[in-house]
Protein backbone atom coordinates (compact mmCIF):
# COMPACT_ATOMS: atom_id res chain seq x y z
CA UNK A 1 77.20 -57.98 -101.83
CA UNK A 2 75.63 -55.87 -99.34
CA UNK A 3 72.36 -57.38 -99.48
CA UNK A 4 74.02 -60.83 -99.60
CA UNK A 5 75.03 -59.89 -96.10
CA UNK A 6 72.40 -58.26 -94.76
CA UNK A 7 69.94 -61.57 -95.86
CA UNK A 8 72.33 -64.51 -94.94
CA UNK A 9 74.09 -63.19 -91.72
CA UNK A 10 72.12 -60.27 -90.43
CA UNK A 11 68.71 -61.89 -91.37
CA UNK A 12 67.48 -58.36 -92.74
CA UNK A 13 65.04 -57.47 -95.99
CA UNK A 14 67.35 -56.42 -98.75
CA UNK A 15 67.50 -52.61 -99.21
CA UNK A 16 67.66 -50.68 -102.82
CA UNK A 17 68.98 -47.44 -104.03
CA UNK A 18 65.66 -46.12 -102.61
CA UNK A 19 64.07 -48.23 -100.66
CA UNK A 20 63.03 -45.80 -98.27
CA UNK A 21 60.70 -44.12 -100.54
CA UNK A 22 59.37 -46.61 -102.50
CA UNK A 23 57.16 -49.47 -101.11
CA UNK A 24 57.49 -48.06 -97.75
CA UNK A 25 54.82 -48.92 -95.36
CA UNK A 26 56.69 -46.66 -92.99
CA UNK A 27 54.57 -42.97 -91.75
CA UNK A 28 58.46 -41.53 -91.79
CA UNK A 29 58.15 -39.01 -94.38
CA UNK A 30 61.07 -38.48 -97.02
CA UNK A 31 62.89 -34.97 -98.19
CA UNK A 32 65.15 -34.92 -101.27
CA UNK A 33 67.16 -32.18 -101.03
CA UNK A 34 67.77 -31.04 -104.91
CA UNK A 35 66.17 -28.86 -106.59
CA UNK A 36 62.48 -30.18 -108.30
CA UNK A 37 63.82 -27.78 -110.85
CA UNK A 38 66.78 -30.21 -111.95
CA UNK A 39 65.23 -33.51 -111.17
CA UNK A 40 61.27 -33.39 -110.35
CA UNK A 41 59.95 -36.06 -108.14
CA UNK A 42 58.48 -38.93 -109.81
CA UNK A 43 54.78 -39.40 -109.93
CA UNK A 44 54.85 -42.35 -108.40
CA UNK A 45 56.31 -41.53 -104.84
CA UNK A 46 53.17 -40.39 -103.08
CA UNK A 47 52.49 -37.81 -100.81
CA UNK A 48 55.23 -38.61 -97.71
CA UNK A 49 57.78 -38.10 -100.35
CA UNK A 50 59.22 -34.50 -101.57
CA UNK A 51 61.61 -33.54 -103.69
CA UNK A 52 62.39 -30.38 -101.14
CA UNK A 53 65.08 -28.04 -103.02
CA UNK A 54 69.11 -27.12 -101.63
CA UNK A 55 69.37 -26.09 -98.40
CA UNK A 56 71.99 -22.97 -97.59
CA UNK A 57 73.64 -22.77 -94.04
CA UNK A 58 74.01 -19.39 -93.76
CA UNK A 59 75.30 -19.98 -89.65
CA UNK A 60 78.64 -21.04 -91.42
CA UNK A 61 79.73 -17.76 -92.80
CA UNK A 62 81.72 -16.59 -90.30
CA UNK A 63 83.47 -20.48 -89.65
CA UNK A 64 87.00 -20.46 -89.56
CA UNK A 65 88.57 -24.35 -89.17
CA UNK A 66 91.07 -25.82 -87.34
CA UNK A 67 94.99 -25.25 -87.84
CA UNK A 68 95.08 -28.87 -88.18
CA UNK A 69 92.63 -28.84 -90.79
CA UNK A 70 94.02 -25.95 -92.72
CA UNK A 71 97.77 -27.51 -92.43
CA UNK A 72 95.99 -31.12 -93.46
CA UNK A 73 94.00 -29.56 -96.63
CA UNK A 74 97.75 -27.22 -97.52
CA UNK A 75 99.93 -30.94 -97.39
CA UNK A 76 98.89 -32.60 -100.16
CA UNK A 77 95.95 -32.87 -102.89
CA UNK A 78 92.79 -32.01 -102.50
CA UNK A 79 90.71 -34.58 -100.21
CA UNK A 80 88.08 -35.94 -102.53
CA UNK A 81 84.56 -36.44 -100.00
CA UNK A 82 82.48 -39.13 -101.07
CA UNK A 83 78.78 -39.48 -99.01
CA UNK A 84 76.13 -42.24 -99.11
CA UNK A 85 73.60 -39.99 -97.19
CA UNK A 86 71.38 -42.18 -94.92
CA UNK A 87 69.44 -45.20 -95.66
CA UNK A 88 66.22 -45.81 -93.99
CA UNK A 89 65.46 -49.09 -93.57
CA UNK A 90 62.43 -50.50 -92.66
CA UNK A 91 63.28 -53.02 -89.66
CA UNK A 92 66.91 -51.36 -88.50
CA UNK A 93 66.65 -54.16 -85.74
């Protein structure tokens, strides 16, 4: 659906799961951040693309949110966050 949109209205090249790293012409080099140890990085990305481990943000330890955000997360069930990360694409125009 997505790429049905991006081709027909948008005039755009169709983007895949990981389109960024594979096929890319691009010099933008990639980071995956999970650990090699779980999922190594396929032989076939090349050398602009890294499988680069978790990342801690130690800066965070002493953050203490919002009331609003406490009183939001204490209302009801737990919020469920779901991310798509970012998508490079190769002609964002």
């Amino acid at each position: 659906m997505i790429n049905d949109v991006r081709k027909k209205k948008l005039k755009l090249w169709p983007v895949t799961y990981l389109s960024g790293s594979q096929g890319s012409e691009s010099d933008i080099p990639y980071g995956y951040i999970w650990s090699p140890h779980l999922v190594p990085k396929p032989k076939d990305w090349g050398p602009k693309v890294d499988v680069v481990g978790f990342c801690f943000l130690d800066l965070a330890s002493n953050y203490e949110p919002p009331e609003s955000l406490l009183n939001l997360l204490k209302a009801g069930p737990k919020p469920i966050y779901i991310g798509f990360g970012s998508l490079p694409v190769q002609a964002p125009q």
